[in-house]
PDB file of N, CA and C in Angstrom:
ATOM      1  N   UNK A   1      65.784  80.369 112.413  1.00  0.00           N
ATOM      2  CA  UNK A   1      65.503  78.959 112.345  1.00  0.00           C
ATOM      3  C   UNK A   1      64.461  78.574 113.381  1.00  0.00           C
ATOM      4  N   UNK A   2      64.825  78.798 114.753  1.00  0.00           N
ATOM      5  CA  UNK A   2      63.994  78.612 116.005  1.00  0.00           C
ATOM      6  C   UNK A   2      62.701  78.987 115.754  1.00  0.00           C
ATOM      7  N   UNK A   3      62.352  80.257 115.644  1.00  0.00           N
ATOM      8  CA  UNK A   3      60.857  80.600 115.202  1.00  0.00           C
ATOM      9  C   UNK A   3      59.953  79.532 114.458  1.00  0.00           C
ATOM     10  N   UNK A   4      61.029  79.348 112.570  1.00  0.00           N
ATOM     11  CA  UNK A   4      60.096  78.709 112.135  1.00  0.00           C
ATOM     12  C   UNK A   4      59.304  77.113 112.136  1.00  0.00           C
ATOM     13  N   UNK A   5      60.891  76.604 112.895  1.00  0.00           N
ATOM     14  CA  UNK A   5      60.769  75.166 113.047  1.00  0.00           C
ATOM     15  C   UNK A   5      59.601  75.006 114.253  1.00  0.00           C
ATOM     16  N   UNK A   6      59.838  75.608 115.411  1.00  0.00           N
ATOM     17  CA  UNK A   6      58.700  75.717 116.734  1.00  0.00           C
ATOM     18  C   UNK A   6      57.168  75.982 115.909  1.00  0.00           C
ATOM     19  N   UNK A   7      57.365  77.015 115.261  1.00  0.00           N
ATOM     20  CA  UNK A   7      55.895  77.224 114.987  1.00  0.00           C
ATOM     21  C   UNK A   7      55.354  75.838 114.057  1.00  0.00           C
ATOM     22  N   UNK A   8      56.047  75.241 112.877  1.00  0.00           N
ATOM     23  CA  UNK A   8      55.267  74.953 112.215  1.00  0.00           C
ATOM     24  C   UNK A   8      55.702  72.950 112.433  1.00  0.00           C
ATOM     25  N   UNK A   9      56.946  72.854 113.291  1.00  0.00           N
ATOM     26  CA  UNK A   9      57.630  71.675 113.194  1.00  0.00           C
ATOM     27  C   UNK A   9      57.709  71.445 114.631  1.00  0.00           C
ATOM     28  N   UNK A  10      56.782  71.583 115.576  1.00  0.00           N
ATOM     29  CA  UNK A  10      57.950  72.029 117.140  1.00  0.00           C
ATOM     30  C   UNK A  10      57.918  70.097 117.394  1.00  0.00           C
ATOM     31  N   UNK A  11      56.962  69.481 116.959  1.00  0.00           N
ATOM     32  CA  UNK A  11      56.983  67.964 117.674  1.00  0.00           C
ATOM     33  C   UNK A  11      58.070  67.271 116.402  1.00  0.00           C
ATOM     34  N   UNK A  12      58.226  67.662 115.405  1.00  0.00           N
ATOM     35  CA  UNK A  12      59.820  67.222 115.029  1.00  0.00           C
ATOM     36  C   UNK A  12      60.866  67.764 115.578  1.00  0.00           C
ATOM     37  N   UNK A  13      60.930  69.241 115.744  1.00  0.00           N
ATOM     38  CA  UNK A  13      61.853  69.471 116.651  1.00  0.00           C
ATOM     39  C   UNK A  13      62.147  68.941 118.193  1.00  0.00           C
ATOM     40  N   UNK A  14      61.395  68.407 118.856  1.00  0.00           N
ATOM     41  CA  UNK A  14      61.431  68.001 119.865  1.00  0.00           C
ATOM     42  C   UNK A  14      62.367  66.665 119.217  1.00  0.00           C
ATOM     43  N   UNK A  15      61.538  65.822 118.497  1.00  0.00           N
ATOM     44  CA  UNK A  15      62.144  64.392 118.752  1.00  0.00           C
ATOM     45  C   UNK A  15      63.052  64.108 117.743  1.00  0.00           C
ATOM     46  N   UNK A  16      63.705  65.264 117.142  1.00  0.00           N
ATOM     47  CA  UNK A  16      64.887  65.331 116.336  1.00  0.00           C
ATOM     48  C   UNK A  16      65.975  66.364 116.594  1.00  0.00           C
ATOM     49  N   UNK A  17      65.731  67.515 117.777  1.00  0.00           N
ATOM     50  CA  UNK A  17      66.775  68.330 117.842  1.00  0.00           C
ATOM     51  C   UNK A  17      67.889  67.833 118.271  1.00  0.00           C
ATOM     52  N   UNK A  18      67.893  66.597 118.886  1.00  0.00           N
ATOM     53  CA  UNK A  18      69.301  65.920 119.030  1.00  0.00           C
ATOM     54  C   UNK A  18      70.012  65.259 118.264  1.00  0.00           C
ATOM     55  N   UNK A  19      69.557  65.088 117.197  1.00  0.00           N
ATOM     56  CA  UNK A  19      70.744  64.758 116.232  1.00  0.00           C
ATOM     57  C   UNK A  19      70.524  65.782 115.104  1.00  0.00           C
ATOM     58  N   UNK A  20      70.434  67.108 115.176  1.00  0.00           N
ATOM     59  CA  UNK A  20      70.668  67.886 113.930  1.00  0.00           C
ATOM     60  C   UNK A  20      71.976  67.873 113.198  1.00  0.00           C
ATOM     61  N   UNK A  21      72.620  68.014 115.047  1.00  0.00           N
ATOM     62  CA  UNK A  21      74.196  67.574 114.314  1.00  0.00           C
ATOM     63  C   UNK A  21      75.025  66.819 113.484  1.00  0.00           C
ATOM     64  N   UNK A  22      74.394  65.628 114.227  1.00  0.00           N
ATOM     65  CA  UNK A  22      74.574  64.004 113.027  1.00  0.00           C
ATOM     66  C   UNK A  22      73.822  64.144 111.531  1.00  0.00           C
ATOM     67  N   UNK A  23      72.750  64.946 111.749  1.00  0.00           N
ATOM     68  CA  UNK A  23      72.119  64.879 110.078  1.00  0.00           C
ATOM     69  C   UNK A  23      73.086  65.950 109.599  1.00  0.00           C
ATOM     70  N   UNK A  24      73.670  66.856 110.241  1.00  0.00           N
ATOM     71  CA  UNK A  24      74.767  68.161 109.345  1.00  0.00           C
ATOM     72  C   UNK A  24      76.118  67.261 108.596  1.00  0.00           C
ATOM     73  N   UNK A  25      76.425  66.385 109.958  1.00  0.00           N
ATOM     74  CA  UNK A  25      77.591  66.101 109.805  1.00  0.00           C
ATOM     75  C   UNK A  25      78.284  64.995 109.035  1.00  0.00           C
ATOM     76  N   UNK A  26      76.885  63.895 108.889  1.00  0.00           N
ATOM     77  CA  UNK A  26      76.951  62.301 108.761  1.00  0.00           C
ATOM     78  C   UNK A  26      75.931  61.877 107.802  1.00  0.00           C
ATOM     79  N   UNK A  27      75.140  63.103 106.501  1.00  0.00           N
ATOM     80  CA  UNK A  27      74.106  63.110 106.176  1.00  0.00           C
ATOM     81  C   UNK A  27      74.402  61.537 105.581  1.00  0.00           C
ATOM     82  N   UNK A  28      73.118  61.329 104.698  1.00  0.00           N
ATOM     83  CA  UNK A  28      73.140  59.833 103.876  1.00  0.00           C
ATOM     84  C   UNK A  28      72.931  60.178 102.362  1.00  0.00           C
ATOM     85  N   UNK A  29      72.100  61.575 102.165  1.00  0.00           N
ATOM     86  CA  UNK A  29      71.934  62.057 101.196  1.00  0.00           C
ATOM     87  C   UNK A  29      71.980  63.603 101.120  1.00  0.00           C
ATOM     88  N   UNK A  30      72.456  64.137 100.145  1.00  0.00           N
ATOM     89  CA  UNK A  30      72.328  65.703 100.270  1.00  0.00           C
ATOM     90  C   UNK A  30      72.026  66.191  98.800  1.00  0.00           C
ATOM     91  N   UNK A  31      71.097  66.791  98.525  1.00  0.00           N
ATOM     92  CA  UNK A  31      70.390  67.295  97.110  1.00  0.00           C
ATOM     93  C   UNK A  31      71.131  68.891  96.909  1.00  0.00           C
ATOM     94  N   UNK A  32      70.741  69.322  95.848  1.00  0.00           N
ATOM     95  CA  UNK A  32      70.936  70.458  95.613  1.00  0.00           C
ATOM     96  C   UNK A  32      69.487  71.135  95.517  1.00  0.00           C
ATOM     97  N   UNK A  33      68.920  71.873  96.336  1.00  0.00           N
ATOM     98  CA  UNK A  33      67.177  72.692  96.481  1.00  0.00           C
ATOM     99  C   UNK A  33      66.851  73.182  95.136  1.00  0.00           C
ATOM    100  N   UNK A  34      66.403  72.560  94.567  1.00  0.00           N
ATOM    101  CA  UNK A  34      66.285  73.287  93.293  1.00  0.00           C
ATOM    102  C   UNK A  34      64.730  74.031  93.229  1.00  0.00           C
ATOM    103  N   UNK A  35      64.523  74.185  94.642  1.00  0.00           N
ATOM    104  CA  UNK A  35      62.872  75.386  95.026  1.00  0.00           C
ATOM    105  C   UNK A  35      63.413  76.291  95.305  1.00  0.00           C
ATOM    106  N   UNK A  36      64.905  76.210  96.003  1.00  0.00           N
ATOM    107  CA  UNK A  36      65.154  77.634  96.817  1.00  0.00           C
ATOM    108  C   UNK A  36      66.511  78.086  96.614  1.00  0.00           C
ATOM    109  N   UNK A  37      67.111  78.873  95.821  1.00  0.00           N
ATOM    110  CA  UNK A  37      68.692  79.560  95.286  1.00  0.00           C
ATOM    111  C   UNK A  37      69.874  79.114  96.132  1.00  0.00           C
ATOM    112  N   UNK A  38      70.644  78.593  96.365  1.00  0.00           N
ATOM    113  CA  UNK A  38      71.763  78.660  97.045  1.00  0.00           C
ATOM    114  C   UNK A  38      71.189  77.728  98.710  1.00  0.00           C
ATOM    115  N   UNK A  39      70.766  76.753  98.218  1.00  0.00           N
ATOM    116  CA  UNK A  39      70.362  75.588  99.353  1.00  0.00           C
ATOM    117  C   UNK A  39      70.494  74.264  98.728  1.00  0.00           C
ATOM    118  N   UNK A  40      71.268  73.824 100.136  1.00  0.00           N
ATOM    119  CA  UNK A  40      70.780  72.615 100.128  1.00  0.00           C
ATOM    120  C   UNK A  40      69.463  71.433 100.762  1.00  0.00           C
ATOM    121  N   UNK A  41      69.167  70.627 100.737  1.00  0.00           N
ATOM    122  CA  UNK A  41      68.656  69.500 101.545  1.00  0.00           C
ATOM    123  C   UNK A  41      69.695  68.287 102.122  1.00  0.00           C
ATOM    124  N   UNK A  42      69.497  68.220 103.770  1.00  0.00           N
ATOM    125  CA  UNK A  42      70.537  66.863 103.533  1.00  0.00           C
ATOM    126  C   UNK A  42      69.425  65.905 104.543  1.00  0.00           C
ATOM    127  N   UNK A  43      69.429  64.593 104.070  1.00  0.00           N
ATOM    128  CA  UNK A  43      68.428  63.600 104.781  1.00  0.00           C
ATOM    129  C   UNK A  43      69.266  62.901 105.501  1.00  0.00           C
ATOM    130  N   UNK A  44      68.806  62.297 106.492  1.00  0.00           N
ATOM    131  CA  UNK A  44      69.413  60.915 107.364  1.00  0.00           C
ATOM    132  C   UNK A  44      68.776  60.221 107.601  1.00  0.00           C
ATOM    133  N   UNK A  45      68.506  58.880 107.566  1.00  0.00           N
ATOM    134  CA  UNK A  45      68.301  57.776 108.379  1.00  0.00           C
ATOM    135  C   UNK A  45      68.545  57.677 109.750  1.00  0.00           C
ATOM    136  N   UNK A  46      67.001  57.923 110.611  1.00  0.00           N
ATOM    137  CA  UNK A  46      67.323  58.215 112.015  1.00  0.00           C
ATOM    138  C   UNK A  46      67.168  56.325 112.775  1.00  0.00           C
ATOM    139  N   UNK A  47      67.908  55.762 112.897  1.00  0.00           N
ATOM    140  CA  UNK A  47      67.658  54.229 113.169  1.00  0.00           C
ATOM    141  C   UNK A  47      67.091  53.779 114.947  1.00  0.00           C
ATOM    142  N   UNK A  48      67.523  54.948 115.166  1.00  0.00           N
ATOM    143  CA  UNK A  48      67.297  54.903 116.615  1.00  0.00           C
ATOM    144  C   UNK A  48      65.927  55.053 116.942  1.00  0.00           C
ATOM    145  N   UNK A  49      65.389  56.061 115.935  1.00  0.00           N
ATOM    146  CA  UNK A  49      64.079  56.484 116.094  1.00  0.00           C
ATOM    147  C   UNK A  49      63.003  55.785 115.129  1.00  0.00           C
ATOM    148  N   UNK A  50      63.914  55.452 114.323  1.00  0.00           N
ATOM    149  CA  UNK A  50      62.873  54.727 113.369  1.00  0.00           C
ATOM    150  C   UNK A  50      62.401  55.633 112.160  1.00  0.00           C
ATOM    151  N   UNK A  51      62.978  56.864 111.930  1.00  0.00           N
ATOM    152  CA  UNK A  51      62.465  58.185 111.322  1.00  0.00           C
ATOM    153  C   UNK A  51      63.353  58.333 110.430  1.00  0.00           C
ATOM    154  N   UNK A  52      62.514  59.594 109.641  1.00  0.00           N
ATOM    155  CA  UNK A  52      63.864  60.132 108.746  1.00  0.00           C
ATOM    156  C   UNK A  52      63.886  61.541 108.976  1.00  0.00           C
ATOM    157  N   UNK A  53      65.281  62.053 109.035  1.00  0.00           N
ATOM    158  CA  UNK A  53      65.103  63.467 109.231  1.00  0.00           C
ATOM    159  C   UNK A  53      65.967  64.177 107.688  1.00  0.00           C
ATOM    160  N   UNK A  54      65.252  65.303 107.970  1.00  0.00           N
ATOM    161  CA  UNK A  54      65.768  66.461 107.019  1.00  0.00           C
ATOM    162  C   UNK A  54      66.031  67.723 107.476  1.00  0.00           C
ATOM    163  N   UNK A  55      67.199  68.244 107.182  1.00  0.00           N
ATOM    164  CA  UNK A  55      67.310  69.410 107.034  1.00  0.00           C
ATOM    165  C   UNK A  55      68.005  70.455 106.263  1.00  0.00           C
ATOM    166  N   UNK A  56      67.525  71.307 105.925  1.00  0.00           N
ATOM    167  CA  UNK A  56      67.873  72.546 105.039  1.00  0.00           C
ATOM    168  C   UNK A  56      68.112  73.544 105.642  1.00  0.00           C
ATOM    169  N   UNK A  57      69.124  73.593 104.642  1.00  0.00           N
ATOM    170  CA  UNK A  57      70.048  75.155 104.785  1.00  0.00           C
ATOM    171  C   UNK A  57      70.711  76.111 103.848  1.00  0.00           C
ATOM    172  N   UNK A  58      70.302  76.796 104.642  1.00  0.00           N
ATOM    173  CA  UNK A  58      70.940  77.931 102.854  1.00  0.00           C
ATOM    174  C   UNK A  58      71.749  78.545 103.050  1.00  0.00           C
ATOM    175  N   UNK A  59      72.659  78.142 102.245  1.00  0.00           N
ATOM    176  CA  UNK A  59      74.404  78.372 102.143  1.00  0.00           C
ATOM    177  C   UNK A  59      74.646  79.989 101.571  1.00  0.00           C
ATOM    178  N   UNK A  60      75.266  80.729 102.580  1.00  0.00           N
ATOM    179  CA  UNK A  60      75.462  82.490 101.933  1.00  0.00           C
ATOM    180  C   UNK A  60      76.569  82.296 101.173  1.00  0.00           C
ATOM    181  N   UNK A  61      76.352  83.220 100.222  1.00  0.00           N
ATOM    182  CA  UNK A  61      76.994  83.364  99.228  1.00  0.00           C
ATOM    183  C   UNK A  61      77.789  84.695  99.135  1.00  0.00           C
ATOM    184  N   UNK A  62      78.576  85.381  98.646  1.00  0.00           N
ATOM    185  CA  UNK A  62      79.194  86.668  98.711  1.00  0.00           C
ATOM    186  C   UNK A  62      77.957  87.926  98.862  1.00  0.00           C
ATOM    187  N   UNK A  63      77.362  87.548  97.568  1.00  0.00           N
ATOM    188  CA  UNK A  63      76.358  87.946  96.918  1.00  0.00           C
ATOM    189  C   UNK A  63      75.011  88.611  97.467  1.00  0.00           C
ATOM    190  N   UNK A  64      74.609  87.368  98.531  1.00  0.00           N
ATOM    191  CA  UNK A  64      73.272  87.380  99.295  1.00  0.00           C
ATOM    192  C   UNK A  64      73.755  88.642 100.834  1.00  0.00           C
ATOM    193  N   UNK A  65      73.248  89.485 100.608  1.00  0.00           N
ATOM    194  CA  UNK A  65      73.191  90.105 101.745  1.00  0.00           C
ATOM    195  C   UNK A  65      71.876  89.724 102.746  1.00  0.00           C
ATOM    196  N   UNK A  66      70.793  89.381 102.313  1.00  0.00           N
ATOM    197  CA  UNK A  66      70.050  88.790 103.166  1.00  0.00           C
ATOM    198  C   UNK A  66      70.235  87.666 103.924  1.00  0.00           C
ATOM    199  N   UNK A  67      70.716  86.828 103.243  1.00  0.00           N
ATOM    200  CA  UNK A  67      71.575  85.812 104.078  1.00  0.00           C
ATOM    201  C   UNK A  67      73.044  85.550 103.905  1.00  0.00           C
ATOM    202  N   UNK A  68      73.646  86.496 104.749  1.00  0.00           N
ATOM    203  CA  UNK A  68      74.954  86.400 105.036  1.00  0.00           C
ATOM    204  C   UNK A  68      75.816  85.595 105.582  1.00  0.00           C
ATOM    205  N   UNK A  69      75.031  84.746 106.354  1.00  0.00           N
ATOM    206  CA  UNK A  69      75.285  83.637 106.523  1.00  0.00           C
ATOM    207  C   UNK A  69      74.688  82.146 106.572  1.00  0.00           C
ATOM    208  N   UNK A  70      75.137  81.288 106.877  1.00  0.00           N
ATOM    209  CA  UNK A  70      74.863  79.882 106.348  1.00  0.00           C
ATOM    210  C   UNK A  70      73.660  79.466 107.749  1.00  0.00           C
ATOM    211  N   UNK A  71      72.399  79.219 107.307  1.00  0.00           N
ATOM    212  CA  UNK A  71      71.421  78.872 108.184  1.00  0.00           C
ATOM    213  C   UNK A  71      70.632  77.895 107.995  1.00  0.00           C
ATOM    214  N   UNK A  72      70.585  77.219 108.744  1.00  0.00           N
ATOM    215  CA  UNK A  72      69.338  76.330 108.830  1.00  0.00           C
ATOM    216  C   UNK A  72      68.039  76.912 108.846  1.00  0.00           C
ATOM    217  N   UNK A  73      67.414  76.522 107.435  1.00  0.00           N
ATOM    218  CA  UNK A  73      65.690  76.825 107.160  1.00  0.00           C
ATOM    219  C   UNK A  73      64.850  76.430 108.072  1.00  0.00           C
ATOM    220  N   UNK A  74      64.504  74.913 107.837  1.00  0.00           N
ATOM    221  CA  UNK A  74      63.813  73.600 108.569  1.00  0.00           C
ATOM    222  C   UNK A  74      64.384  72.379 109.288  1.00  0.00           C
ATOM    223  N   UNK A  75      63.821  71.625 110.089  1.00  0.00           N
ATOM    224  CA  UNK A  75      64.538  70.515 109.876  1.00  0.00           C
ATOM    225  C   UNK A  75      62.605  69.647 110.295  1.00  0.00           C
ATOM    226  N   UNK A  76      62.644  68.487 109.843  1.00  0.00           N
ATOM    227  CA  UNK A  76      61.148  67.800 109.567  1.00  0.00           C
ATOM    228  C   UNK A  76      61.395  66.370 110.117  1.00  0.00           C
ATOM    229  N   UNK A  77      60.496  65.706 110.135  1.00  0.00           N
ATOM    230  CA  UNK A  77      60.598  63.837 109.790  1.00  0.00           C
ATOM    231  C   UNK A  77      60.005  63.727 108.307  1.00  0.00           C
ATOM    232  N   UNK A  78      60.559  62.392 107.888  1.00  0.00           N
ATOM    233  CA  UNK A  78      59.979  61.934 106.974  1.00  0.00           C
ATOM    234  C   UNK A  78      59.455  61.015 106.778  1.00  0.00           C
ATOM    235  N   UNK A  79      58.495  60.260 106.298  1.00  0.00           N
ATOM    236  CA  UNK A  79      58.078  59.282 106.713  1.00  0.00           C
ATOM    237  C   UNK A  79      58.969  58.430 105.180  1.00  0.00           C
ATOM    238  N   UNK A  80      58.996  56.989 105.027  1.00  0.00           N
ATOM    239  CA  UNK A  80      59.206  56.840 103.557  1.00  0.00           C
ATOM    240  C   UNK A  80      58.490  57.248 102.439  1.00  0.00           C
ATOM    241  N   UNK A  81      57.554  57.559 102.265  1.00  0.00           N
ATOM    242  CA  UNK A  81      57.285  58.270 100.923  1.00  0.00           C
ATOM    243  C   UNK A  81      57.749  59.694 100.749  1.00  0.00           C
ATOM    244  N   UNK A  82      57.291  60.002 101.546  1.00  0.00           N
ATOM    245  CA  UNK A  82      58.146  61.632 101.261  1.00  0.00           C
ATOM    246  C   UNK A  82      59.644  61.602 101.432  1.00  0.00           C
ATOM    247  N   UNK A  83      60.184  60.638 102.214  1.00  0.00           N
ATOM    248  CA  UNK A  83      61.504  60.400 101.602  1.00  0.00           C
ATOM    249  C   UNK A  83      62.044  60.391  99.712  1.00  0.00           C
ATOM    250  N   UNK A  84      60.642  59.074  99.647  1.00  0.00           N
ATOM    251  CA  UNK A  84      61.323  59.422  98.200  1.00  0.00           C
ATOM    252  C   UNK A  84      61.182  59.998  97.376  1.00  0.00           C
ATOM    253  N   UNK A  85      59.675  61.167  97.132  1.00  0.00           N
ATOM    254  CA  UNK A  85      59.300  62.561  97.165  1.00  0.00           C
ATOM    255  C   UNK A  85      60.380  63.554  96.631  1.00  0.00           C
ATOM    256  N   UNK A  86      60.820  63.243  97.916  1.00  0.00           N
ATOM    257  CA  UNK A  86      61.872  64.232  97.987  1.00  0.00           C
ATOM    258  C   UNK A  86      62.831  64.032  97.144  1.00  0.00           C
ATOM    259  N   UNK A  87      63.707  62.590  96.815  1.00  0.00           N
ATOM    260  CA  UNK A  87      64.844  62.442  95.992  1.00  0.00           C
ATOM    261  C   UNK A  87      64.273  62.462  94.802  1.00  0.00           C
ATOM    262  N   UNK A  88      62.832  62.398  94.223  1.00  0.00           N
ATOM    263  CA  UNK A  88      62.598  62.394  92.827  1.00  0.00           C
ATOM    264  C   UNK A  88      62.185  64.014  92.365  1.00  0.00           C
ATOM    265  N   UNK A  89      61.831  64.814  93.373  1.00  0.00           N
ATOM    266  CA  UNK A  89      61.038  66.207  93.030  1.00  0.00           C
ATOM    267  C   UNK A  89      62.371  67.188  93.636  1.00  0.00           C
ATOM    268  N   UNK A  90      62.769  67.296  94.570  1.00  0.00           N
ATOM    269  CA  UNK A  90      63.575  68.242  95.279  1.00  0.00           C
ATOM    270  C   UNK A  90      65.016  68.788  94.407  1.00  0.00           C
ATOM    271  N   UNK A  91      65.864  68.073  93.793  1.00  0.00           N
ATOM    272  CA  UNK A  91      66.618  68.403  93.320  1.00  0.00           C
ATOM    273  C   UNK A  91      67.491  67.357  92.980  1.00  0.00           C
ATOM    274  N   UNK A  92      68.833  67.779  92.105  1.00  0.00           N
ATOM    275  CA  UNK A  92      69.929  66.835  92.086  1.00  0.00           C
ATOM    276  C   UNK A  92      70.329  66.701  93.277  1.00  0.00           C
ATOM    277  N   UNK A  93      71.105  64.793  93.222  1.00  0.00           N
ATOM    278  CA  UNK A  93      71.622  64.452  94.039  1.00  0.00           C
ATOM    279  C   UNK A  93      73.294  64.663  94.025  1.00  0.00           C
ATOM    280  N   UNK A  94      73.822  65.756  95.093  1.00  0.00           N
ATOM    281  CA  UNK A  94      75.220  66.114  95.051  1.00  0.00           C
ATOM    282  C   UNK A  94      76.430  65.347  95.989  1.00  0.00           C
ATOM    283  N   UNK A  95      75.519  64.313  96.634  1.00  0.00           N
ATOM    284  CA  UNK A  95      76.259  63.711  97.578  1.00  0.00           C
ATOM    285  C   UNK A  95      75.459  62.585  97.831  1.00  0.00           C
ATOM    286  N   UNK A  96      75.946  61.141  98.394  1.00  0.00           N
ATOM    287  CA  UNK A  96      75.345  59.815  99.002  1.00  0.00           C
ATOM    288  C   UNK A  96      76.404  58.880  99.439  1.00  0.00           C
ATOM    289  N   UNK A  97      75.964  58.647 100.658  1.00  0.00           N
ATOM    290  CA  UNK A  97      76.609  57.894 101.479  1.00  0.00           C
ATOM    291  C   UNK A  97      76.360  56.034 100.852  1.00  0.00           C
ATOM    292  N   UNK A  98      77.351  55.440 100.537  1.00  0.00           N
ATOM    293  CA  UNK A  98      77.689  54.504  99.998  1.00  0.00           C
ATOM    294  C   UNK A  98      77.979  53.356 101.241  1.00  0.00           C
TER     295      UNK A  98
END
C-alpha cells in the first residue's frame, strides 16, 4: 500500500492518512470495483477538510494466493466531480449511509 500511495498520492496521503480509519469504518458509500476482481471502493465525506476521500481494497478470497490477504490498494481525494465519476462509472452501489 505504502509504496504506491507515497509514490503516486503522497500529498493525499499526507492530508488524509488520519482518517483512513474513519473512511474503513464509517464509509458513506461503498461500490463493488467492477475494474478490479474481488474489490471494493468505499468514499467519505471528509467535512473537516472539506474533501472527499477514497479508498480501496481488495478483499482475499480463499482462492487468490496473490492476495491473501485483505489490503488497501489506494486511498485519493476527490474533488465533487470525480466523486460522482465514480458512483456512475466504478461499480454497483453495495452499501450507503442514509
Amino acid at each position: 500500500m505504502e509504496e504506491h500511495i507515497l509514490k503516486y498520492h503522497k500529498k493525499e496521503y499526507e492530508q488524509l492518512s488520519q482518517y483512513i480509519k474513519d473512511i474503513i469504518e464509517n464509509p458513506d458509500i461503498i461500490l463493488d470495483d467492477n475494474r478490479n476482481k474481488d474489490t471494493i471502493i468505499m468514499l467519505k465525506n471528509i467535512s473537516e477538510i472539506y474533501k472527499n476521500g477514497r479508498v480501496v481494497i481488495k478483499i482475499a478470497v480463499a482462492e487468490d494466493n496473490k492476495h491473501p490477504k485483505n489490503s488497501i490498494i489506494t486511498l485519493m481525494r476527490l474533488n465533487d466531480r470525480t466523486w460522482k465519476q465514480t458512483l456512475k462509472n466504478r461499480g454497483n452501489i453495495i452499501f450507503e449511509k442514509k
